[in-house]
N, C-alpha and C. Protein backbone atom coordinates (compact mmCIF):
# COMPACT_ATOMS: atom_id res chain seq x y z
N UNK A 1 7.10 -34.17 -2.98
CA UNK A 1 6.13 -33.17 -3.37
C UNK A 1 6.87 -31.84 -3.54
N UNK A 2 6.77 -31.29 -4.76
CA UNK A 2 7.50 -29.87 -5.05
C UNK A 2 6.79 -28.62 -4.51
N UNK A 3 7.24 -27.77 -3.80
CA UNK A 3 6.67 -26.65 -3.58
C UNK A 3 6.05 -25.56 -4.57
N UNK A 4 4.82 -25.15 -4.13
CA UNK A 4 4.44 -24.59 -5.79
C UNK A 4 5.28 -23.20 -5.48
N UNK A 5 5.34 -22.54 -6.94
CA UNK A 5 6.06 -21.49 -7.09
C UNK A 5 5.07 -20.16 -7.25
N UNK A 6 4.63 -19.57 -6.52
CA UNK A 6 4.14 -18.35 -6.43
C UNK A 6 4.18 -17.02 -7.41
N UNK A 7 3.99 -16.51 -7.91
CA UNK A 7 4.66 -15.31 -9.02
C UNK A 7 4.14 -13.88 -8.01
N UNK A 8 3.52 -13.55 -7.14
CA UNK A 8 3.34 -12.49 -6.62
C UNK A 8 3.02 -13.37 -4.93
N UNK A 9 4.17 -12.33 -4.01
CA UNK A 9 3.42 -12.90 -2.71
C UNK A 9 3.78 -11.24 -2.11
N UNK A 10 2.58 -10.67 -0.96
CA UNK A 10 2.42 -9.75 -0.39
C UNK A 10 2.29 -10.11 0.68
N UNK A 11 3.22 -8.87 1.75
CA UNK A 11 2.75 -9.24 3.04
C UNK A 11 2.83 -7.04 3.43
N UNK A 12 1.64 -7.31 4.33
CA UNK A 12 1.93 -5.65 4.93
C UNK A 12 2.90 -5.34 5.85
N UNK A 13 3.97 -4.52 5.51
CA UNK A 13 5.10 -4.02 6.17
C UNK A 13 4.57 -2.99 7.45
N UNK A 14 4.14 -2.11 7.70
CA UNK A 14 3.97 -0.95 8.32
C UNK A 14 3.05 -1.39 9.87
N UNK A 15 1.95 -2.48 9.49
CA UNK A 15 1.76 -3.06 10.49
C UNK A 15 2.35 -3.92 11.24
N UNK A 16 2.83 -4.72 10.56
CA UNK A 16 3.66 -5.93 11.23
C UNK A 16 5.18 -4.83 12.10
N UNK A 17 5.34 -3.90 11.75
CA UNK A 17 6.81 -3.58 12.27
C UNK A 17 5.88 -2.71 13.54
N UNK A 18 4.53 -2.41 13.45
CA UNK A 18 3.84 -1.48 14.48
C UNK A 18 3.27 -2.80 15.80
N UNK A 19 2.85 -3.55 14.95
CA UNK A 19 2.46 -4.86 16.21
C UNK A 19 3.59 -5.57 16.67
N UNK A 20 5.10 -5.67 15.87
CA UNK A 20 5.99 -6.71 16.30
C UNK A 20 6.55 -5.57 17.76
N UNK A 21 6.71 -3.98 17.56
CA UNK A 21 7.12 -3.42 18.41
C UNK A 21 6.19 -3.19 19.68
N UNK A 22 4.50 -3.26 19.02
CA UNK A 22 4.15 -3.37 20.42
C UNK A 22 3.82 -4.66 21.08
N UNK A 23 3.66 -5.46 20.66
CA UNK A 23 4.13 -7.15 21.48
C UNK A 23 5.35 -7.16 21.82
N UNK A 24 6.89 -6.31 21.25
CA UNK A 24 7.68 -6.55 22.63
C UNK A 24 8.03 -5.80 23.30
N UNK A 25 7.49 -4.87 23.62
CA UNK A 25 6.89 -3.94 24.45
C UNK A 25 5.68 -4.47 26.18
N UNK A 26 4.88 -5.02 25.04
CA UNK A 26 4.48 -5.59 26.32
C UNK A 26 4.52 -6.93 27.19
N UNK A 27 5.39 -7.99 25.67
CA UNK A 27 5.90 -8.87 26.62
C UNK A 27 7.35 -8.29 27.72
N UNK A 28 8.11 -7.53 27.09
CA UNK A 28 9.34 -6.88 28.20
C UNK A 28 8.73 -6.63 29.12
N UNK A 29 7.66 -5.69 29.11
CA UNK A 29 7.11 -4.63 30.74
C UNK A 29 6.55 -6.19 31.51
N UNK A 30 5.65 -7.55 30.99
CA UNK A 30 5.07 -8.55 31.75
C UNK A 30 6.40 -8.94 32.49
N UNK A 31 6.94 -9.23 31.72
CA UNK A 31 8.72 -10.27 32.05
C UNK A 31 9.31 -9.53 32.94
N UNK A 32 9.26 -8.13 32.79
CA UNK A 32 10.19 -7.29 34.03
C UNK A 32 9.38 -7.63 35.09
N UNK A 33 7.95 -6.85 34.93
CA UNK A 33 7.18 -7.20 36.06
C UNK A 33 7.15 -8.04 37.34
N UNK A 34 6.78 -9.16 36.44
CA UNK A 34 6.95 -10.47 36.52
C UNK A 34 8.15 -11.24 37.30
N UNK A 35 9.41 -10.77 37.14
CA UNK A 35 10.39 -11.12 37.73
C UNK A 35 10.50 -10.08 39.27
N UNK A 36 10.01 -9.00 39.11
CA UNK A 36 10.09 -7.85 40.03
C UNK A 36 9.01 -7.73 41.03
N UNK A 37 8.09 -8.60 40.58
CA UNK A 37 7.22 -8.68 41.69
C UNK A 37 7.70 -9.04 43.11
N UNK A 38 8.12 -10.70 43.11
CA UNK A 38 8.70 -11.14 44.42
C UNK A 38 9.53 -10.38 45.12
N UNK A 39 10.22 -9.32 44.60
CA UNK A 39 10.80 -8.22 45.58
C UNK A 39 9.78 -7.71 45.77
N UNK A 40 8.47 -7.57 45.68
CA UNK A 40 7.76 -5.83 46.35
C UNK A 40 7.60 -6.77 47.60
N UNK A 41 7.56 -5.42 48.65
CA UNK A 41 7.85 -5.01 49.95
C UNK A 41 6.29 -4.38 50.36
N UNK A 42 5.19 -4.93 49.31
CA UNK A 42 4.01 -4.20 49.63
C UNK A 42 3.34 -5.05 50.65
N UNK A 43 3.38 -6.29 51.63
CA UNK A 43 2.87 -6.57 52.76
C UNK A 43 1.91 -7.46 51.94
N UNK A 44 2.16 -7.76 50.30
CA UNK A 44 1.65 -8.43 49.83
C UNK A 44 2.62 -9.73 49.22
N UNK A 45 2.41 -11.30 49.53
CA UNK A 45 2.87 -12.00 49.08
C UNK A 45 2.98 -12.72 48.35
N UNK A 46 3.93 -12.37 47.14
CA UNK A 46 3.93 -13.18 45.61
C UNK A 46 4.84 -14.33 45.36
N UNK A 47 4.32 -15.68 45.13
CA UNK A 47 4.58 -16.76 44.48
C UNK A 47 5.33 -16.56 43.31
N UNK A 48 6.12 -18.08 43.04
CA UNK A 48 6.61 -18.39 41.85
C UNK A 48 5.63 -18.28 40.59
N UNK A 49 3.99 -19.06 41.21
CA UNK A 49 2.93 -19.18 40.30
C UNK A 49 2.26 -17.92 40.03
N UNK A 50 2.58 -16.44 40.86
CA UNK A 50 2.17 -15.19 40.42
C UNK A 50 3.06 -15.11 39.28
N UNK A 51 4.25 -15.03 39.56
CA UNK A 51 5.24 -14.48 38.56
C UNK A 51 5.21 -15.22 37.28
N UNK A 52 4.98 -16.52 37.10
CA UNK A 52 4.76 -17.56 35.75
C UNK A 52 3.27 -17.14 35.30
N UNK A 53 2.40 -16.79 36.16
CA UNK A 53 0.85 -16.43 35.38
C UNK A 53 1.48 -15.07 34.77
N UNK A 54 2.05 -14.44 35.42
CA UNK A 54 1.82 -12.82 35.09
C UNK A 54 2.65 -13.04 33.68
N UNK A 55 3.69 -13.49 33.35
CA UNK A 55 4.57 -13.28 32.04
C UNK A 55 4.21 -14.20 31.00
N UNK A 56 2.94 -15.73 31.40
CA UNK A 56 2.25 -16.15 30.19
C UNK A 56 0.68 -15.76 29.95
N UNK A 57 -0.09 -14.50 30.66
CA UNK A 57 -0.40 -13.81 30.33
C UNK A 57 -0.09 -12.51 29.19
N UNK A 58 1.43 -12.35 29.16
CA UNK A 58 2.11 -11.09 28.22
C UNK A 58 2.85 -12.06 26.90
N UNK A 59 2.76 -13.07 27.46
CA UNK A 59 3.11 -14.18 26.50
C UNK A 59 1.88 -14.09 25.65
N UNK A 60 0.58 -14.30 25.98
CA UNK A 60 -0.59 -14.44 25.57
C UNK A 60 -0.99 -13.15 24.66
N UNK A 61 -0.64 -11.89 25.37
CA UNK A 61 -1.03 -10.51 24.70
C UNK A 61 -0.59 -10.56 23.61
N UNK A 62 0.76 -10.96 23.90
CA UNK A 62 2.34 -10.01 22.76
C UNK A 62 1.41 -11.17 21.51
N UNK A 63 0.97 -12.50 21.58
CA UNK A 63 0.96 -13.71 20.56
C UNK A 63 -0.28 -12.68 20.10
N UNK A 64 -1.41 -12.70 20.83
CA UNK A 64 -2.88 -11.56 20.12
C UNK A 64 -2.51 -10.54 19.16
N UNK A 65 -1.47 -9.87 19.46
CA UNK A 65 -0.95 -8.44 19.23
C UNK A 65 -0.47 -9.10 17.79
N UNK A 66 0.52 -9.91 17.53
CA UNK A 66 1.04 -10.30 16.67
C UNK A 66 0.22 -10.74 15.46
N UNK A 67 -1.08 -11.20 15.57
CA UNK A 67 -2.01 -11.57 14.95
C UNK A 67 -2.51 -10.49 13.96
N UNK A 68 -1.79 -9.24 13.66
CA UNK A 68 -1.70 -8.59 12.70
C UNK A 68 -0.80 -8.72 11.44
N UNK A 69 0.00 -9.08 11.88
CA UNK A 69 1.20 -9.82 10.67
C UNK A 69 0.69 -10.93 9.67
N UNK A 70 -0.03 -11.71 10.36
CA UNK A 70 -0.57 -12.90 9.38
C UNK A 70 -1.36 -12.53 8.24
N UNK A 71 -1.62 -11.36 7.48
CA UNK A 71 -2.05 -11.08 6.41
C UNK A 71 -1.48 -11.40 5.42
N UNK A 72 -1.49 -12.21 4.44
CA UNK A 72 -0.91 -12.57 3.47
C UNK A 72 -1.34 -12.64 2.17
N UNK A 73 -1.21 -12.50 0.82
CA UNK A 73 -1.51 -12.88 -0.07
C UNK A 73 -0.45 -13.46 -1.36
N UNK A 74 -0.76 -14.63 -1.97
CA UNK A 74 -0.28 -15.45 -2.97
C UNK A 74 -0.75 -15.53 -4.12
N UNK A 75 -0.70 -15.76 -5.01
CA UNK A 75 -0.95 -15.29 -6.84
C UNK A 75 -0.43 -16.30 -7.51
N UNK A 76 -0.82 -17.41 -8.11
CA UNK A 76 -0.19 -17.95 -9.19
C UNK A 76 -1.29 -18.03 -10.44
N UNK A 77 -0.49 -19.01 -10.87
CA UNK A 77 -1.23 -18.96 -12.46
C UNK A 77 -2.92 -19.70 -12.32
N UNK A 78 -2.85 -20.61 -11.48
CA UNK A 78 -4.51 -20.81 -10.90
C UNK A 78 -5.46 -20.23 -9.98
N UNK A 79 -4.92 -19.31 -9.33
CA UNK A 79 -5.33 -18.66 -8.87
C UNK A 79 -4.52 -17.58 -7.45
N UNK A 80 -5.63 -16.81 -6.03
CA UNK A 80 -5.15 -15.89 -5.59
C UNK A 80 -5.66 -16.63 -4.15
N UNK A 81 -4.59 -17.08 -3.36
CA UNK A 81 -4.70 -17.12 -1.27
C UNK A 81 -4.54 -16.15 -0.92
N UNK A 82 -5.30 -15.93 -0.12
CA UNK A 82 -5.66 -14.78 0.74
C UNK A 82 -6.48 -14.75 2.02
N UNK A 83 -5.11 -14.55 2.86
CA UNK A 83 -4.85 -14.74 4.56
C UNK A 83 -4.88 -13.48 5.08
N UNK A 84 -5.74 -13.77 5.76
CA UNK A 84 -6.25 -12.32 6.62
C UNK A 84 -5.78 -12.98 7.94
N UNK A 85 -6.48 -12.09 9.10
CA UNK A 85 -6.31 -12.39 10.57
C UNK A 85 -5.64 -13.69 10.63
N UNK A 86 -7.17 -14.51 10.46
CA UNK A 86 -7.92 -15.35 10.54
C UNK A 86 -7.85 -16.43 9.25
N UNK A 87 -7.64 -17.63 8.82
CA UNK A 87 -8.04 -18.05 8.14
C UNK A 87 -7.52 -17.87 6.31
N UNK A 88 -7.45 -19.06 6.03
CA UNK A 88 -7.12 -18.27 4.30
C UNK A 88 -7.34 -18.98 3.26
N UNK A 89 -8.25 -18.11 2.37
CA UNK A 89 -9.15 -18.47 1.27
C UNK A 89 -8.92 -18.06 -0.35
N UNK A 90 -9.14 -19.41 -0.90
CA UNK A 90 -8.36 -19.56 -1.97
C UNK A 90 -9.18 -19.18 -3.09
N UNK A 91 -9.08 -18.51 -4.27
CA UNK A 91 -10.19 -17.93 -5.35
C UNK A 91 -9.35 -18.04 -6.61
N UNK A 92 -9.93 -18.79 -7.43
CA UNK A 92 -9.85 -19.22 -8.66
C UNK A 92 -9.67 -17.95 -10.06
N UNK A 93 -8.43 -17.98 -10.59
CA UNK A 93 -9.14 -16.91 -11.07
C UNK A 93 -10.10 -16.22 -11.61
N UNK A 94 -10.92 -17.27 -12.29
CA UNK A 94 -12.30 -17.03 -13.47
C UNK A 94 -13.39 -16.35 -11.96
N UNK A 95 -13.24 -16.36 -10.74
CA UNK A 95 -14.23 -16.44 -10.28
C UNK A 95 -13.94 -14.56 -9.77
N UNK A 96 -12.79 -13.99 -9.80
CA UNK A 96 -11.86 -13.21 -9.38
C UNK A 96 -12.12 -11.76 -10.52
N UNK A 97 -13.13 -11.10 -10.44
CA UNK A 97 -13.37 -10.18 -11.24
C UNK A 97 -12.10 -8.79 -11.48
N UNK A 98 -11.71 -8.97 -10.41
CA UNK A 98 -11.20 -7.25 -10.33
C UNK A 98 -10.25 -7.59 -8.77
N UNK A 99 -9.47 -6.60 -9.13
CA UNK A 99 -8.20 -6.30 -7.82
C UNK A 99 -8.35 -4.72 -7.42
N UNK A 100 -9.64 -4.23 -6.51
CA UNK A 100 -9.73 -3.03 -6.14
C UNK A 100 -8.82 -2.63 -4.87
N UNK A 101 -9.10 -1.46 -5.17
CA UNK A 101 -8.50 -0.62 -3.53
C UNK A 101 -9.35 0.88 -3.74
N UNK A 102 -10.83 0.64 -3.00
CA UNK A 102 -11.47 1.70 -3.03
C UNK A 102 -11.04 3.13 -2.13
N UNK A 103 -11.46 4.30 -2.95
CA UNK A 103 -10.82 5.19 -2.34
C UNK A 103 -11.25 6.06 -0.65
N UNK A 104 -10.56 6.00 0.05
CA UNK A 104 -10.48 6.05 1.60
C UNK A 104 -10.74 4.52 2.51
N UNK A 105 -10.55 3.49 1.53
CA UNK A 105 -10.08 2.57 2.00
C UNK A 105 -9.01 1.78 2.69
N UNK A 106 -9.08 1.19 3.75
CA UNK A 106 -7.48 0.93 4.38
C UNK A 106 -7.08 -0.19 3.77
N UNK A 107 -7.32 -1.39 3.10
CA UNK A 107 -7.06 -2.31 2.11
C UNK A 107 -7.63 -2.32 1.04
N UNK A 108 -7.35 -3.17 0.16
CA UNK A 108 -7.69 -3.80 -1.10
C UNK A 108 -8.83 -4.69 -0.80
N UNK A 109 -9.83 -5.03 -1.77
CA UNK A 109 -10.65 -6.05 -2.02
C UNK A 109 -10.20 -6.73 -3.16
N UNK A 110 -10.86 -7.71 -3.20
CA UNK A 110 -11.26 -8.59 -4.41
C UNK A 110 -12.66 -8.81 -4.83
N UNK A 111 -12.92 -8.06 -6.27
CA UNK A 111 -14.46 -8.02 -6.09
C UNK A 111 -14.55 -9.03 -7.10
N UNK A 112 -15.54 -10.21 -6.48
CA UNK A 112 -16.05 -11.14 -7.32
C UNK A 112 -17.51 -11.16 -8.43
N UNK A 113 -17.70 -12.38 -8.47
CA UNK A 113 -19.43 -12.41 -9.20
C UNK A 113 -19.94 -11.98 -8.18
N UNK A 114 -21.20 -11.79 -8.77
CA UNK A 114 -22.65 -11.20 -8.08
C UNK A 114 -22.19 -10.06 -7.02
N UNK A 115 -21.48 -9.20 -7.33
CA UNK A 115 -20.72 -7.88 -6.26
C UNK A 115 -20.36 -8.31 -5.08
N UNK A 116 -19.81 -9.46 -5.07
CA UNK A 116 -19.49 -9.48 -3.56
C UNK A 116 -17.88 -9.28 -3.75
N UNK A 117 -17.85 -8.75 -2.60
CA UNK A 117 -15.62 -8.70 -2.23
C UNK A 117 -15.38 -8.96 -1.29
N UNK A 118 -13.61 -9.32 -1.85
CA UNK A 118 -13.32 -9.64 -0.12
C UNK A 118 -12.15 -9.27 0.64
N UNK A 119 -12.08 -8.60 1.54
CA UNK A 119 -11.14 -8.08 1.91
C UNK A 119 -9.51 -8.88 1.58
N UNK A 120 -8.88 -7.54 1.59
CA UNK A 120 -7.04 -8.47 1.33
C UNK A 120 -6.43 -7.11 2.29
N UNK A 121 -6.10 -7.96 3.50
CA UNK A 121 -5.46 -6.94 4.46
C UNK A 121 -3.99 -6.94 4.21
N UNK A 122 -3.54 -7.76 3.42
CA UNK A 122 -2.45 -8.08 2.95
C UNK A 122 -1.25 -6.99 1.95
N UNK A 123 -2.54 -6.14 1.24
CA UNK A 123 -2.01 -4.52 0.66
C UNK A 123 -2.93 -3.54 2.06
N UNK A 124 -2.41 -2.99 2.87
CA UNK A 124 -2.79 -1.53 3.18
C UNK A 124 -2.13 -0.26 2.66
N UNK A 125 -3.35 0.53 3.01
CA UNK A 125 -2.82 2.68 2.78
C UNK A 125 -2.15 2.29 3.10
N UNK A 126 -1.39 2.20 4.51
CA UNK A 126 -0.37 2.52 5.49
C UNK A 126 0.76 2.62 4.74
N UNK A 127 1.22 1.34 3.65
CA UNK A 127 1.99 1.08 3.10
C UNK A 127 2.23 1.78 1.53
N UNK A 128 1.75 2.88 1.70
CA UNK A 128 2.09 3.90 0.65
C UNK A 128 2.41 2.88 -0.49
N UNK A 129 3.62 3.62 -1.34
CA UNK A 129 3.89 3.29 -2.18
C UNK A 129 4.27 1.68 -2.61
N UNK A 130 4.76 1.26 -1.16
CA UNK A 130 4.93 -0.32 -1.89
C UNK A 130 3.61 -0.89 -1.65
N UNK A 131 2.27 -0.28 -1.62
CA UNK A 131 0.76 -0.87 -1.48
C UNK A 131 0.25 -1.00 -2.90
N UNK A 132 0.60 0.48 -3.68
CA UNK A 132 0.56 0.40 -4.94
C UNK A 132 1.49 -0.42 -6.04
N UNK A 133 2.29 -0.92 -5.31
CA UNK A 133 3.67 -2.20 -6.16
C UNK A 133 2.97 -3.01 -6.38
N UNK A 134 2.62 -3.85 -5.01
CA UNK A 134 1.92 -4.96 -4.54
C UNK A 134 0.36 -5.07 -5.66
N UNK A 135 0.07 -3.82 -5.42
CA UNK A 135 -1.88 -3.63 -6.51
C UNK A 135 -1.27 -4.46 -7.76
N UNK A 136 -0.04 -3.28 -8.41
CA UNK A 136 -0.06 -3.19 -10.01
C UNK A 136 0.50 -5.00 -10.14
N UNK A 137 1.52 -5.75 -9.24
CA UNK A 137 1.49 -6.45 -9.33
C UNK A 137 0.43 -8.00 -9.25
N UNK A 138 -0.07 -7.83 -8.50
CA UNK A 138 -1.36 -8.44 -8.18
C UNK A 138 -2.32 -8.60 -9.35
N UNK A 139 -2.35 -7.06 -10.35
CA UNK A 139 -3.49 -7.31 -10.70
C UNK A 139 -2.86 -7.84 -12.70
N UNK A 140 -1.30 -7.22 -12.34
CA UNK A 140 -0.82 -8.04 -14.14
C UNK A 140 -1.10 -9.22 -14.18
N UNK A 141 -0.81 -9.84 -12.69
CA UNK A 141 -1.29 -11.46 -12.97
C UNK A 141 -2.39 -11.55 -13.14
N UNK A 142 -3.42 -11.23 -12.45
CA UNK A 142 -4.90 -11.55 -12.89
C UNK A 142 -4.97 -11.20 -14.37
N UNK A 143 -4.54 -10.07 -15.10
CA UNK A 143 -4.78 -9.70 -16.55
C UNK A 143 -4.20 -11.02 -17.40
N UNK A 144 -3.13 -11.57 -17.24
CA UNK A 144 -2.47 -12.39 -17.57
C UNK A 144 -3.36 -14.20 -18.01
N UNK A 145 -3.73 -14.10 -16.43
CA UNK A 145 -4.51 -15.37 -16.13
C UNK A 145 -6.12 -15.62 -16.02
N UNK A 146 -6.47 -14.87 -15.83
CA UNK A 146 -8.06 -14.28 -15.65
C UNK A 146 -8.49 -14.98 -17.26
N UNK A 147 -9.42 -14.99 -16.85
CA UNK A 147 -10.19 -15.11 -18.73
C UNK A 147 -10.71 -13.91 -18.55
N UNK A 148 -11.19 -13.27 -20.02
CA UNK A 148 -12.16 -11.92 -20.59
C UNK A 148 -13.64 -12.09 -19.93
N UNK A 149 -13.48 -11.10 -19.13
CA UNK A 149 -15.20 -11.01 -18.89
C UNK A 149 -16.24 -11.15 -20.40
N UNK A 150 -16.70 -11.93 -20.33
CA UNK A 150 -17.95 -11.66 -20.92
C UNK A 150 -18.10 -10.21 -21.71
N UNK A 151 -18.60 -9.92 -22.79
CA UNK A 151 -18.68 -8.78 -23.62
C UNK A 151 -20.60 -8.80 -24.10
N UNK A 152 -21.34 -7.67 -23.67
CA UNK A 152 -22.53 -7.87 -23.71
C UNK A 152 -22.99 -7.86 -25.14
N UNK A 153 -23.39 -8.46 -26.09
CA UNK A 153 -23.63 -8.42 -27.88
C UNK A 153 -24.49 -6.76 -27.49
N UNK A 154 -24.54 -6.22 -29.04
CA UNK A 154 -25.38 -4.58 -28.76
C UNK A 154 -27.12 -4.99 -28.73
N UNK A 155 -27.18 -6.46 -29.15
CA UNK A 155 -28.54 -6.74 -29.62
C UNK A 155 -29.10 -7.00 -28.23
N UNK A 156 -28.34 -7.84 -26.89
CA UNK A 156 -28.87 -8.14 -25.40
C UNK A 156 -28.96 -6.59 -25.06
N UNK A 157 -27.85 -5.73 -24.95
CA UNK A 157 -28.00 -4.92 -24.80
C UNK A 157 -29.12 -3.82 -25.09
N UNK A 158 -29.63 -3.65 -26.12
CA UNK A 158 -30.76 -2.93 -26.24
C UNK A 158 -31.94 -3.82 -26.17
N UNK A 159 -32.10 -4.70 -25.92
CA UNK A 159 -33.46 -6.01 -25.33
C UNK A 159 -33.80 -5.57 -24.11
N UNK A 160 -32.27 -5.16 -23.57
CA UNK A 160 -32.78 -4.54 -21.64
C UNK A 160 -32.88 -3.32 -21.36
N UNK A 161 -32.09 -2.43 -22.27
CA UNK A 161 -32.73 -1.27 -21.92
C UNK A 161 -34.18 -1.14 -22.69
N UNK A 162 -34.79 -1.60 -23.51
CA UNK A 162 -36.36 -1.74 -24.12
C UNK A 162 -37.15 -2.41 -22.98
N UNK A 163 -36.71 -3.61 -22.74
CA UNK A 163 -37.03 -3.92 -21.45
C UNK A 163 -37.41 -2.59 -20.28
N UNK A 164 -35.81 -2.53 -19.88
CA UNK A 164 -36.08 -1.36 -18.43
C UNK A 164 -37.48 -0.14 -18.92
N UNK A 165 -37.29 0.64 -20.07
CA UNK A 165 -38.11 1.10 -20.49
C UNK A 165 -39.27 0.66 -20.27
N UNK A 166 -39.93 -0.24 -20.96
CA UNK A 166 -41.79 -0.72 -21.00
C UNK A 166 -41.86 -1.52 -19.11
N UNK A 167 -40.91 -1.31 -18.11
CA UNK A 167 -41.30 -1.45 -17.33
C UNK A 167 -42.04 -0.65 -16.69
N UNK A 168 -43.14 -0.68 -15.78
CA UNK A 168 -44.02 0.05 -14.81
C UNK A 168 -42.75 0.55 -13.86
N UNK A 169 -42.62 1.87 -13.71
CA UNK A 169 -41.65 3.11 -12.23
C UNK A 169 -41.73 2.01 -11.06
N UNK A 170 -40.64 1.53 -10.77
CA UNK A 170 -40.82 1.28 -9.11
C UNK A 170 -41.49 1.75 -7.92
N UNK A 171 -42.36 1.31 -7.03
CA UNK A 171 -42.97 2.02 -6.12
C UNK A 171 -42.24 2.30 -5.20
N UNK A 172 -42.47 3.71 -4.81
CA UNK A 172 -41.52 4.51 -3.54
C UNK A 172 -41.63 3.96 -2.55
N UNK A 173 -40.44 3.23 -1.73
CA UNK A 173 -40.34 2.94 -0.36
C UNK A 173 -41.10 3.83 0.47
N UNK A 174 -41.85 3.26 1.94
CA UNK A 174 -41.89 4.29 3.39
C UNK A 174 -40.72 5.21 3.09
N UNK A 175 -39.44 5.09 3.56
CA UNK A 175 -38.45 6.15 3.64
C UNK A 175 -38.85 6.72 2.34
N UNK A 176 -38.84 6.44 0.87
CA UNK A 176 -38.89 7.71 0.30
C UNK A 176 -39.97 8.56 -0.05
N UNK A 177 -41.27 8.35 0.65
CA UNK A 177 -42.15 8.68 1.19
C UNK A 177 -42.14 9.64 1.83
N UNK A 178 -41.24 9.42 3.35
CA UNK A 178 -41.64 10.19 4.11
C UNK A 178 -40.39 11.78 3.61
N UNK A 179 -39.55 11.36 2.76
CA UNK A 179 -38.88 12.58 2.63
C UNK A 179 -39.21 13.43 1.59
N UNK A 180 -40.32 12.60 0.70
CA UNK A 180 -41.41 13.51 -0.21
C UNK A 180 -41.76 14.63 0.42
N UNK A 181 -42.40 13.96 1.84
CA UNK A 181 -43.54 14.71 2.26
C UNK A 181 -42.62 16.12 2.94
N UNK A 182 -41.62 16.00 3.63
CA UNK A 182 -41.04 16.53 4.55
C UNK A 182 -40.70 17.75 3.54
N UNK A 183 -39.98 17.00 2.71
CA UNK A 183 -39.20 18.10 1.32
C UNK A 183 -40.75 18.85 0.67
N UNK A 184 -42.00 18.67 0.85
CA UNK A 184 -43.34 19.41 0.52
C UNK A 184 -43.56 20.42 1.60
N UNK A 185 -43.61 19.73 2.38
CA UNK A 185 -43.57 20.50 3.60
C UNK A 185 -42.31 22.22 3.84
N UNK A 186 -41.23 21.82 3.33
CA UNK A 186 -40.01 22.93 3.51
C UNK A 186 -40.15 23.32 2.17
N UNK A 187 -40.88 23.11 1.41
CA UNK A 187 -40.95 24.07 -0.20
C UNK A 187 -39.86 23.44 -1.02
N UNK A 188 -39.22 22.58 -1.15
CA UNK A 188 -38.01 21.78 -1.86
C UNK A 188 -38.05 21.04 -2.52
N UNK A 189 -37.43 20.91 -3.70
CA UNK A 189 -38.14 19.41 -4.74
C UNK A 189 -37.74 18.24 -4.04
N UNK A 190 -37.35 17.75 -2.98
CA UNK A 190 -37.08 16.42 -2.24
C UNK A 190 -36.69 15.45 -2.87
N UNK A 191 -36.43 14.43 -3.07
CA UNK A 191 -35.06 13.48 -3.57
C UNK A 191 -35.57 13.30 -4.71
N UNK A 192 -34.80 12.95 -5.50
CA UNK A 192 -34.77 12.75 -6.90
C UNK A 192 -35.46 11.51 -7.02
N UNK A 193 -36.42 11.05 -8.15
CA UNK A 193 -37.32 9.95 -8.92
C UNK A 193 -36.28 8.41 -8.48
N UNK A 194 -36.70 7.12 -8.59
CA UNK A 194 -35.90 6.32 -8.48
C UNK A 194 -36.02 6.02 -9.93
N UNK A 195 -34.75 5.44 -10.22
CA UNK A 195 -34.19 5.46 -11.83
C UNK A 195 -35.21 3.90 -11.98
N UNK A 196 -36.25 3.79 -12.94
CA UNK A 196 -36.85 3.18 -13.64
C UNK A 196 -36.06 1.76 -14.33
């Protein structure tokens, strides 16, 4: 079985070098600990089995801690994997609308049909400029491989706005109700009409 060949793979730098230093950080301080216990002189008496719980406990942290690194993302010509924490989910490209990174966002999405997205922890801010490498790359392939969205004819197009038109105004929610009243109350034209 041949290994498939990838054309874009991302991984986040800035975290992984921030979690790899603090997992060994706190596996060192368990392990020193840990070994340094059976000397204390505190009138308290520590076992072999204190000292083996205490350093696969920091064994346990440092592995949690590390669980930031596993962000990943892969790109080929059928589509985009994408490994977060947790888990990793594979999207086709036709199904794959867009390669965002909204602004004051700490990652990228992938926004699909019907507006849904999905996180890709795999580009963060953190990672400045090679976050934006990773985007422009990410998203030539999708341009590449993606099919053309759909193009609306001018004739659907004006069917729905004639449509939206001869519809009856939406009725105002409770909430925008009550900020009618409030904004009547303080002399203020209060929120704007809901768009028809």
């Amino acid at each position: 079985m041949s290994r498939r060949q990838f054309l874009v793979q991302v991984r986040p730098r800035m975290i992984t070098i921030i979690g790899t230093t603090a997992a060994a950080l706190v596996l060192g301080t368990m392990v020193t600990v840990g070994i340094l216990l059976r000397s204390s002189h505190d009138g308290v008496s520590f076992r072999t089995a204190d000292q083996v719980g205490l350093i696969g406990v920091g064994v346990l942290v440092a592995a949690a801690i590390m669980m930031v690194a596993r962000p990943r993302l892969r790109a080929d010509a059928s589509g985009v994997w994408v490994r977060n924490v947790l888990g990793e989910t594979f999207f086709e490209w036709p199904l794959v609308y867009r390669i965002g990174f909204h602004e004051g966002s700490h990652w990228a999405v992938l926004e699909l049909a019907d507006d849904e997205t999905f996180p890709v922890t795999a580009i963060q801010a953190m990672d400045r400029q090679r976050a934006v490498q990773s985007l422009k790359a990410v998203r030539a392939v999708h341009a590449t491989y993606a099919p053309t969205p759909p193009v609306v004819s001018p004739e659907a197009a004006e069917k729905a706005r004639r449509r939206r038109a001869a519809a009856p105004p939406r009725q105002l929610g409770r909430l925008e109700q009550i900020d009618r009243e409030k904004a009547a109350k303080r002399g203020g034209p209060g929120p704007r009409p809901p768009a028809g």
